[in-house]
N, C-alpha and C. Protein backbone atom coordinates (compact mmCIF):
# COMPACT_ATOMS: atom_id res chain seq x y z
N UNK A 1 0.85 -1.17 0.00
CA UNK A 1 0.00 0.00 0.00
C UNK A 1 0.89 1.22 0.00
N UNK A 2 0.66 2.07 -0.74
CA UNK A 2 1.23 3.14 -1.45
C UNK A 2 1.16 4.29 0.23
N UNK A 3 2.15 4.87 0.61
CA UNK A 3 2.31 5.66 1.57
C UNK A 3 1.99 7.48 1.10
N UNK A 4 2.24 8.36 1.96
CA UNK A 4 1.73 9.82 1.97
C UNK A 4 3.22 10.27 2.51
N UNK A 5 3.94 10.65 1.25
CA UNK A 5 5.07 11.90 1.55
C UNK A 5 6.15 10.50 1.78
N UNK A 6 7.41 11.12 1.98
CA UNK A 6 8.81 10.37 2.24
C UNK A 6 8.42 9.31 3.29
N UNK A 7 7.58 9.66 4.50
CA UNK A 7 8.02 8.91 5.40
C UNK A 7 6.66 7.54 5.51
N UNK A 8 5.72 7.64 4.32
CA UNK A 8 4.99 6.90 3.88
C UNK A 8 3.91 6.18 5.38
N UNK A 9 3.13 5.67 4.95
CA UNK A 9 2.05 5.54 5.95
C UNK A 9 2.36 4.28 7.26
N UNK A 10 2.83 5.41 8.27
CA UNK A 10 3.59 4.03 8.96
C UNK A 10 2.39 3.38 10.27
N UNK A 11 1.28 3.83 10.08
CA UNK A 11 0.12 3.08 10.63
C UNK A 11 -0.22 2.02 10.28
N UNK A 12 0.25 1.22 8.94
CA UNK A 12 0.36 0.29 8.63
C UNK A 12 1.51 -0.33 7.76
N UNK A 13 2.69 0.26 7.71
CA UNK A 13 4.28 -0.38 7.77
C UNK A 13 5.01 0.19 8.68
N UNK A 14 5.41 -0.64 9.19
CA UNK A 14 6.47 -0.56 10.47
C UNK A 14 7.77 -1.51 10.18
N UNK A 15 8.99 -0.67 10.05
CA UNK A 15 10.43 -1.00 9.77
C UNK A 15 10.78 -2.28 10.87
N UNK A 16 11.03 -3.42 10.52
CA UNK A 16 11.12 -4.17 11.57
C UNK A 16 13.25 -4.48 11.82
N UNK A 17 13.53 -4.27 12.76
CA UNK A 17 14.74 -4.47 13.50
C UNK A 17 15.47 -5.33 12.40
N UNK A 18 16.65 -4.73 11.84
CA UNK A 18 17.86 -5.45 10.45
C UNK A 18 17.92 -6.74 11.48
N UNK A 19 17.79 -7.75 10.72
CA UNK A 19 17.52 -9.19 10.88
C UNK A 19 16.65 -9.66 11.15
N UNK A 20 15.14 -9.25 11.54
CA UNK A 20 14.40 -10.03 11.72
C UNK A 20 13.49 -10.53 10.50
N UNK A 21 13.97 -9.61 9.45
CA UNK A 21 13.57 -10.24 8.19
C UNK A 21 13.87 -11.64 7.88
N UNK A 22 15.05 -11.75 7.96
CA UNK A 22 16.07 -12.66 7.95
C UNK A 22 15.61 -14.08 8.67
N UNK A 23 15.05 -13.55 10.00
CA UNK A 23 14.30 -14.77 11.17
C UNK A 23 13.42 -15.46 10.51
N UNK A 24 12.31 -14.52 10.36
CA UNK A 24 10.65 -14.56 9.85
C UNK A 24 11.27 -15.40 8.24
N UNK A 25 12.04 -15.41 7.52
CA UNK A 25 11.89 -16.28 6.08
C UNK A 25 12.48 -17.19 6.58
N UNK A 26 13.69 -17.23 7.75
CA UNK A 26 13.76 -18.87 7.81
C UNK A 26 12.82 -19.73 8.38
N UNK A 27 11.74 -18.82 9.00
CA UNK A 27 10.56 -19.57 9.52
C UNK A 27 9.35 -19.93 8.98
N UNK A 28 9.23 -18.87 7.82
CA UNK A 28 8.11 -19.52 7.25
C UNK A 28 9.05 -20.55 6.20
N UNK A 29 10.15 -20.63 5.50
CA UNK A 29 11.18 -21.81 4.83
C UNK A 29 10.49 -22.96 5.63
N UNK A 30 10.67 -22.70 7.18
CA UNK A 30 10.78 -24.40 7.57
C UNK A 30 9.46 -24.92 7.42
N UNK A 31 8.26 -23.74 7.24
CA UNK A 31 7.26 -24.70 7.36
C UNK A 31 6.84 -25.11 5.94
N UNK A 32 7.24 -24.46 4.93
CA UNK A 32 7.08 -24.67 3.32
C UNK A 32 8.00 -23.85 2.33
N UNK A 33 8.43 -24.59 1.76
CA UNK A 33 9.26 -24.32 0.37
C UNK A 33 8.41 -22.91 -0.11
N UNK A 34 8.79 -21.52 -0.57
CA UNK A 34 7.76 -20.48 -1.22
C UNK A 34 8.29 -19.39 -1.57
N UNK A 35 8.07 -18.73 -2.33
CA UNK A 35 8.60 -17.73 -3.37
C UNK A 35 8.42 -16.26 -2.49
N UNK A 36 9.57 -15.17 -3.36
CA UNK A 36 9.63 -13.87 -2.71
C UNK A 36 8.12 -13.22 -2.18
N UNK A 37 7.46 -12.84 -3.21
CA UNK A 37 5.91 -12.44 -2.95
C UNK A 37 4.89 -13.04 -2.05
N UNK A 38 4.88 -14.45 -1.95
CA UNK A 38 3.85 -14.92 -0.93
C UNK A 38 4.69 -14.64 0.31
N UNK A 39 6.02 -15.14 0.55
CA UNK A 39 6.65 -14.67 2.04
C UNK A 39 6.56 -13.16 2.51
N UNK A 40 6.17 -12.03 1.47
CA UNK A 40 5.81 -10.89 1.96
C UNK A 40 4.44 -11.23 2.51
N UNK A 41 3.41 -11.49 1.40
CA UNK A 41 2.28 -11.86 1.79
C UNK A 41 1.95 -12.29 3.29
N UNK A 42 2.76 -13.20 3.51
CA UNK A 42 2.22 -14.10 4.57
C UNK A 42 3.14 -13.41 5.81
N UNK A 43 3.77 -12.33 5.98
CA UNK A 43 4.68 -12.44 6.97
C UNK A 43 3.73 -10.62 6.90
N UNK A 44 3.26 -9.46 5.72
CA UNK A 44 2.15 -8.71 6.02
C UNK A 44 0.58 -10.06 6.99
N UNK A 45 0.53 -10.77 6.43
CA UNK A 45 -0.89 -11.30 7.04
C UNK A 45 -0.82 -11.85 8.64
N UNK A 46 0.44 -12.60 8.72
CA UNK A 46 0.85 -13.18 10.08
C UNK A 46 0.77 -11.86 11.47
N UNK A 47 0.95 -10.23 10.77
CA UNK A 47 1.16 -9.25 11.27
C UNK A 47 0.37 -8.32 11.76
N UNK A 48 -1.09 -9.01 10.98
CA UNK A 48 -2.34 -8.10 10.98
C UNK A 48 -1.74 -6.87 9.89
N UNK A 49 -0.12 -7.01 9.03
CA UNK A 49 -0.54 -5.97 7.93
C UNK A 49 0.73 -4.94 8.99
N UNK A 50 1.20 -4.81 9.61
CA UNK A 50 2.33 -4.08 11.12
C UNK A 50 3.40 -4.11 10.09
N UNK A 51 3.59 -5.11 9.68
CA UNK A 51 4.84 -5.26 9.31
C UNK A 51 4.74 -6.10 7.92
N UNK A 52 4.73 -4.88 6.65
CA UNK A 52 4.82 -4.91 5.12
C UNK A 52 6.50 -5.42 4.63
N UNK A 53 7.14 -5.92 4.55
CA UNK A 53 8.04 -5.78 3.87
C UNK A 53 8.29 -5.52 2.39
N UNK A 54 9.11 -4.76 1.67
CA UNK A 54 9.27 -4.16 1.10
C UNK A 54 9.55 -5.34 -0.30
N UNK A 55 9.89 -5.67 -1.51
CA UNK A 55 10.63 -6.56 -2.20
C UNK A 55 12.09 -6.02 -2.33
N UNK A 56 12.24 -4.47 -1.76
CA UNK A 56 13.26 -4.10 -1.66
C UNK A 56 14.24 -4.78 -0.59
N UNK A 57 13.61 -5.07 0.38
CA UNK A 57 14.12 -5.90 1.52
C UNK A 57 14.38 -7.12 1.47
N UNK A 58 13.07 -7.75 0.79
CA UNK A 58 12.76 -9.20 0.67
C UNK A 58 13.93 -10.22 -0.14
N UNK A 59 13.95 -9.15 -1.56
CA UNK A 59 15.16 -9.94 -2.25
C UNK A 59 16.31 -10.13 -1.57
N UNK A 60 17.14 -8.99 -1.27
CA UNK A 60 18.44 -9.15 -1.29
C UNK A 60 18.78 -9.89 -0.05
N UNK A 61 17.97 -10.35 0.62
CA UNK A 61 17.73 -11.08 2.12
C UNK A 61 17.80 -12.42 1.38
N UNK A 62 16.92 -12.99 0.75
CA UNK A 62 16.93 -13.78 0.26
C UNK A 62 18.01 -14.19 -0.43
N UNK A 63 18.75 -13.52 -1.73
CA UNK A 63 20.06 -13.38 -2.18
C UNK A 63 21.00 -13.87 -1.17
N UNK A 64 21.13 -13.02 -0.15
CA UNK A 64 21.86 -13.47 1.09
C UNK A 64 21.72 -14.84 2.00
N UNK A 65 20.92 -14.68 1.91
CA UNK A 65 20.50 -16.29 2.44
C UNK A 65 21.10 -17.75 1.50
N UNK A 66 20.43 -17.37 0.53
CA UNK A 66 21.40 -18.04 -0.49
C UNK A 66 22.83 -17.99 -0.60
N UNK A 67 23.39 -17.03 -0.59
CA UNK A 67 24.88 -16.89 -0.45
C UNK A 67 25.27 -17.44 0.66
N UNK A 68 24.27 -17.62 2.15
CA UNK A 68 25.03 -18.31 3.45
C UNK A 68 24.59 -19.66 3.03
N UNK A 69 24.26 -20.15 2.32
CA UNK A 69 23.49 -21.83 2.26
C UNK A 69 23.09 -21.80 3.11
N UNK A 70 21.59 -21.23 3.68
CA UNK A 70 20.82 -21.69 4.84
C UNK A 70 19.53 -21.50 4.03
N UNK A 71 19.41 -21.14 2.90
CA UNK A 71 18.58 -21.58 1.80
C UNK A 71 19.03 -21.77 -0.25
N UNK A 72 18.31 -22.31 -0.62
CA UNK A 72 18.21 -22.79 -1.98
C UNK A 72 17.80 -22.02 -2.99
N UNK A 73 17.37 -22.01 -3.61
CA UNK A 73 16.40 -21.50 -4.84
C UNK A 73 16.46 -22.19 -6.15
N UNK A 74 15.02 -22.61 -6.32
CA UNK A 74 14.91 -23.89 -7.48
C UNK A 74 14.28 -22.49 -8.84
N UNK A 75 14.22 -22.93 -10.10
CA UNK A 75 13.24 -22.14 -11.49
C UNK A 75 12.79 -22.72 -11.46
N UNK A 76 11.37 -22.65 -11.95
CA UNK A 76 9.98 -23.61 -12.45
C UNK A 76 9.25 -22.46 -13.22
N UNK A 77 9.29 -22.55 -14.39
CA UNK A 77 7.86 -21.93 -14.87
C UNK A 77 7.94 -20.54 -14.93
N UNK A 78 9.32 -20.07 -14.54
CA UNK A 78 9.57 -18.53 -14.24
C UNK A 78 9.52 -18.34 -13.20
N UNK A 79 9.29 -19.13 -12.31
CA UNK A 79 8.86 -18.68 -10.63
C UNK A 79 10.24 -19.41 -9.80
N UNK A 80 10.51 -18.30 -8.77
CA UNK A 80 11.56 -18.82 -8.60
C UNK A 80 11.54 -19.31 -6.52
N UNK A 81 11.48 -20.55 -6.69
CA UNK A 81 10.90 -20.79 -5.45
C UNK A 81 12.21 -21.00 -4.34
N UNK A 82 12.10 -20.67 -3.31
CA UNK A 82 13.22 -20.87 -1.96
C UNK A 82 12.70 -22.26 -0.40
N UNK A 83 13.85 -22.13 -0.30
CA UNK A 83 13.46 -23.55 0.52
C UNK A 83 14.87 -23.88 1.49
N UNK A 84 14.69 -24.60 2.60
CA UNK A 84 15.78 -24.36 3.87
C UNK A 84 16.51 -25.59 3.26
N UNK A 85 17.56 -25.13 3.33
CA UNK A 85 18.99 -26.27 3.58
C UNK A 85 19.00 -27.04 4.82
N UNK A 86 19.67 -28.22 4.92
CA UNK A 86 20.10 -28.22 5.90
C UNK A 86 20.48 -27.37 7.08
N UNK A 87 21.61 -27.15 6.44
CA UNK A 87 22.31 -25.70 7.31
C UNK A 87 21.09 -24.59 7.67
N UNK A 88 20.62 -24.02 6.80
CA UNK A 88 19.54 -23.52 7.49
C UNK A 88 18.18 -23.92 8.35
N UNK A 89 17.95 -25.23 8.40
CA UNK A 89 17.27 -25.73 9.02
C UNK A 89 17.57 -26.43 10.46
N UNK A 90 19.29 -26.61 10.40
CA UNK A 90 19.38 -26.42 11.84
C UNK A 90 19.74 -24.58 12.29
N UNK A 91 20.07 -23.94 11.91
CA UNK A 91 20.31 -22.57 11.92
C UNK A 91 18.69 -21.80 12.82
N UNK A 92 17.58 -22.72 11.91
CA UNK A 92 16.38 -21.80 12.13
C UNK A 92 15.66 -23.00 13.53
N UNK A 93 15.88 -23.95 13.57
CA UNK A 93 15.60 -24.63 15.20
C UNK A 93 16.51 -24.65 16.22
N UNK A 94 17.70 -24.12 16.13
CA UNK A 94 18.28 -23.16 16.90
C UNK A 94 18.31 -21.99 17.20
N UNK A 95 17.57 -21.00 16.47
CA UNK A 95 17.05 -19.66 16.90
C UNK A 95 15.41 -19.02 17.20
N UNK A 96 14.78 -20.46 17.66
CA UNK A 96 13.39 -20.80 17.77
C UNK A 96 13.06 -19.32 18.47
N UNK A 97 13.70 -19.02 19.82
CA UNK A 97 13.34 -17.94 20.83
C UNK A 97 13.94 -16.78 19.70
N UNK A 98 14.94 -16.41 19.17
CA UNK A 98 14.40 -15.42 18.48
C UNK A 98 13.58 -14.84 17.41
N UNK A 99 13.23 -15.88 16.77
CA UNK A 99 12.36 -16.05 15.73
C UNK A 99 11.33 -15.74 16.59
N UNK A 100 10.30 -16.21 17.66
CA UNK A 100 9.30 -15.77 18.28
C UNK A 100 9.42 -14.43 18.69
N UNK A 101 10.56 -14.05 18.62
CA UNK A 101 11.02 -12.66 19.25
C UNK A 101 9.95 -11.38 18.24
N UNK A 102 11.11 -12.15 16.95
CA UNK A 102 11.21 -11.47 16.14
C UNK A 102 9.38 -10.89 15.78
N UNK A 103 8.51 -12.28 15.49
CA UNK A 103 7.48 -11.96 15.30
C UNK A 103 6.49 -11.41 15.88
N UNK A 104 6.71 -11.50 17.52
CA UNK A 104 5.99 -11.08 18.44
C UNK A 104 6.45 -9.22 18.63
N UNK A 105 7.49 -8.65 18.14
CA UNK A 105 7.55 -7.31 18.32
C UNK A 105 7.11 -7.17 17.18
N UNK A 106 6.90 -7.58 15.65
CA UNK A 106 6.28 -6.90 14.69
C UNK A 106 4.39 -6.72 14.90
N UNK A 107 4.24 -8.12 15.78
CA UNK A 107 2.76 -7.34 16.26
C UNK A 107 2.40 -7.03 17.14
N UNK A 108 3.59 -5.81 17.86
CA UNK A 108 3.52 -5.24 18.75
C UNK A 108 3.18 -3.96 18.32
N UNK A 109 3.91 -3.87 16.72
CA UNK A 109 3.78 -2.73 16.12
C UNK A 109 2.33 -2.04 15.19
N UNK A 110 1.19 -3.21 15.61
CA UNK A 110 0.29 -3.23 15.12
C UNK A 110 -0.76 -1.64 15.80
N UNK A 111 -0.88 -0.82 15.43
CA UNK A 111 -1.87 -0.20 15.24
C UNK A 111 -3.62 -0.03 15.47
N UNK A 112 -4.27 -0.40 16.27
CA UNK A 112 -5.63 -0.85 16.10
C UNK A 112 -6.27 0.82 15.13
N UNK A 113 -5.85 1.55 15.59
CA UNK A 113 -6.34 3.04 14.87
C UNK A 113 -5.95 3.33 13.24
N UNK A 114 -4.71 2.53 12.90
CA UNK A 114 -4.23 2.66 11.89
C UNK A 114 -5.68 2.56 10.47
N UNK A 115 -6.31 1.97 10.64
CA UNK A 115 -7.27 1.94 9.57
C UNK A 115 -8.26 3.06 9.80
N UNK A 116 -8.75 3.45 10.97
CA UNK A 116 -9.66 4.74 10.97
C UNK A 116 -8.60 6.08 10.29
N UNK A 117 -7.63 5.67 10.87
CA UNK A 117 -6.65 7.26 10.34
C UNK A 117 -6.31 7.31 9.03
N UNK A 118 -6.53 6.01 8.43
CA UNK A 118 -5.83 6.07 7.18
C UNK A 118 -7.20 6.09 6.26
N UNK A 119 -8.41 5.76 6.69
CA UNK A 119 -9.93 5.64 6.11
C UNK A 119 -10.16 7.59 6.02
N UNK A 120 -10.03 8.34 6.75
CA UNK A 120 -9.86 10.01 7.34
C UNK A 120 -8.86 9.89 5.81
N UNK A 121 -7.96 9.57 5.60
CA UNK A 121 -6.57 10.72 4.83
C UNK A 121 -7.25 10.23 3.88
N UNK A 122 -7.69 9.13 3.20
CA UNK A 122 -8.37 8.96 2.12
C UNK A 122 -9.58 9.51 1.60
N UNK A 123 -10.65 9.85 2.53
CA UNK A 123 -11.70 10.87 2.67
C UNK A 123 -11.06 12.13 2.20
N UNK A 124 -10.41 12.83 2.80
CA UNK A 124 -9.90 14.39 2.85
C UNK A 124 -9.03 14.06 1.39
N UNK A 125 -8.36 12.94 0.71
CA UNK A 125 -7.11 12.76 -0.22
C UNK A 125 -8.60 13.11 -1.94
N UNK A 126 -9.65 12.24 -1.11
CA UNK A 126 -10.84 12.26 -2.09
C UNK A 126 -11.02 13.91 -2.50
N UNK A 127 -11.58 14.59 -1.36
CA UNK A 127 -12.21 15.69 -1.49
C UNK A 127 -10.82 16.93 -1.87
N UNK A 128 -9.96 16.78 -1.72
CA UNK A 128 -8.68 17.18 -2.32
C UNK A 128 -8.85 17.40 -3.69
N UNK A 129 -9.02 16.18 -4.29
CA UNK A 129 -8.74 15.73 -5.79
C UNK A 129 -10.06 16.80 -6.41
N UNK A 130 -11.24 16.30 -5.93
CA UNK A 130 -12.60 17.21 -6.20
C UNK A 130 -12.40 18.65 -6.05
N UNK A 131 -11.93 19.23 -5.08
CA UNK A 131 -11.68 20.34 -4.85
C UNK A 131 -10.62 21.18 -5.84
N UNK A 132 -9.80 20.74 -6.21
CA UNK A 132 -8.59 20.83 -7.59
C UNK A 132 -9.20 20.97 -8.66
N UNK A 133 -10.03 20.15 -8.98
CA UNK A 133 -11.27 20.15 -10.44
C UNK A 133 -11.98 21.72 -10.03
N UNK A 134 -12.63 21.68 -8.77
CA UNK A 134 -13.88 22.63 -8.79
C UNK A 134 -14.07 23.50 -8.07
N UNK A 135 -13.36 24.15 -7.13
CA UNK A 135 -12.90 25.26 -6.54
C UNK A 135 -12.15 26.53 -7.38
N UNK A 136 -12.83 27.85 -6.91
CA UNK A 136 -12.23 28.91 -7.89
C UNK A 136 -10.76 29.34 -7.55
N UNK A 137 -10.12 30.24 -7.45
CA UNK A 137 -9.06 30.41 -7.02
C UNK A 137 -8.97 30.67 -6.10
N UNK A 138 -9.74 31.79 -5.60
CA UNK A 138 -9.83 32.21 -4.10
C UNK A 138 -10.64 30.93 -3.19
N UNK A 139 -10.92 30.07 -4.00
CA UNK A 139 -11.47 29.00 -2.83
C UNK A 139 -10.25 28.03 -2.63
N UNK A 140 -9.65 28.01 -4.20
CA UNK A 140 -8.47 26.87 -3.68
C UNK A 140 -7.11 27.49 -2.84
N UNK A 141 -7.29 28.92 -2.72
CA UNK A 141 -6.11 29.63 -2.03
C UNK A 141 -6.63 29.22 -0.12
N UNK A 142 -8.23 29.42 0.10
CA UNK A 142 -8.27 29.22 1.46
C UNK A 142 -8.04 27.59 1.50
N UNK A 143 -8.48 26.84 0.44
CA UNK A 143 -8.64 25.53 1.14
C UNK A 143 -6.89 25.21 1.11
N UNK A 144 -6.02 25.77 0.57
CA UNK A 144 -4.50 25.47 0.69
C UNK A 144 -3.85 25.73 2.40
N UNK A 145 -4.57 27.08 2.37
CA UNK A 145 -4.46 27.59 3.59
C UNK A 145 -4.76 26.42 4.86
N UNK A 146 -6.04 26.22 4.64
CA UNK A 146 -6.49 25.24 5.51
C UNK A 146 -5.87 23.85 5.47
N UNK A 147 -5.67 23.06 4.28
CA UNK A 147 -4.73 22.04 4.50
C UNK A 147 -3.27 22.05 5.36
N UNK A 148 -2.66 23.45 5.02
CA UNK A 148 -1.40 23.84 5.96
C UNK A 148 -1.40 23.83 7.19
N UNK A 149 -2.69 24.67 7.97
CA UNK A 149 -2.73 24.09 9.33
C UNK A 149 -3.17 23.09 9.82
N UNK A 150 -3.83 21.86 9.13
CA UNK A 150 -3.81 20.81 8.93
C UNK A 150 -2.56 19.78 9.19
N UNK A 151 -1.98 20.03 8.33
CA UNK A 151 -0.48 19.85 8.49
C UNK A 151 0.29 19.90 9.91
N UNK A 152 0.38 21.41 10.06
CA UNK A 152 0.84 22.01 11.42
C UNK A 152 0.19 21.41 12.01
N UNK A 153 -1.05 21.36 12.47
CA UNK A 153 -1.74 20.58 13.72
C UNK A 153 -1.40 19.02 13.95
N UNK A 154 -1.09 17.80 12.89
CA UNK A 154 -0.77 17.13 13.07
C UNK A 154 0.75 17.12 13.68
N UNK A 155 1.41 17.79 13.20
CA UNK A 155 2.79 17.65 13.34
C UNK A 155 3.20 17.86 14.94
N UNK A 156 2.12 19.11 15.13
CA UNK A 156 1.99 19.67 16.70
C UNK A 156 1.36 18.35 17.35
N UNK A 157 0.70 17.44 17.33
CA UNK A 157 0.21 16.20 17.67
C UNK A 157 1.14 15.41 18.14
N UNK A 158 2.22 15.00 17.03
CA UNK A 158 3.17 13.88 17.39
C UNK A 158 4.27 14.67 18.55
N UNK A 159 4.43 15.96 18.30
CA UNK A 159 5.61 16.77 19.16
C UNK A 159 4.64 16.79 20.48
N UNK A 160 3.84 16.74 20.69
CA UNK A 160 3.30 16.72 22.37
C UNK A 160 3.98 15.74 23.33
């Protein structure tokens, strides 16, 4: 899901701690052989959605993983599927407690408000777009106005 400005919508992605990416694929590996996209899938769903990973993340983790042999990667069909080694399969039942670690702070990072706040920016993102079409100038000069302290007021929100 597409974020708002640089620091993108973190009510529902939350940066999870360098390596626990790393945890979470040798854990879903052990329970099934599965490709870059569903391990985002399933590690957003396992999260309630807290913790998106990126394919920016996803690959080169994977890459890496491969480079430690604690996983594989087979072609089929164009699809390129991953799966635990040995080595990584004792690697990942030896780091059982951090692997629970790992997953239990990404849905820590879960949000229950995150969908009302982000249901709000989509409302106001709507009437934005409408307002651009059909507002005169002097209407789109106050409603600019008004988005700005908009702005300011949130910002004054998080600084409290």
């Amino acid at each position: 899901m597409g974020g708002f400005g640089r620091g993108g919508d973190r009510s529902r992605r939350s940066r999870a701690r360098p390596g626990n990416i790393r945890l979470v694929i040798l854990a879903l590996l052990g329970e099934a052989p599965s490709n870059g996209y569903a391990l985002m899938k399933s590690i957003a769903e396992r999260t309630d959605n807290a913790w998106q990973p990126s394919p920016g993340s996803m690959y080169p983790t994977l890459s890496q993983l491969v480079d430690n042999d604690l996983i594989h990667d087979t072609k089929s069909g164009g699809q390129q599927t991953f799966a635990l080694t040995t080595e990584g399969a004792t690697f990942e039942a030896a780091h059982t407690a951090e692997i629970d670690d790992a997953w239990n702070e990404a849905r820590a990072n879960t949000n229950p408000d995150g969908d009302e706040f982000l249901a709000s920016a989509l409302k106001l993102a709507g009437a934005t777009k409408q307002f651009s079409f059909s507002a005169t100038p002097e209407q789109r000069k106050a409603g600019r106005n008004k988005m700005d302290e908009a702005r300011r007021a949130l910002y004054s929100i998080l600084a409290e």
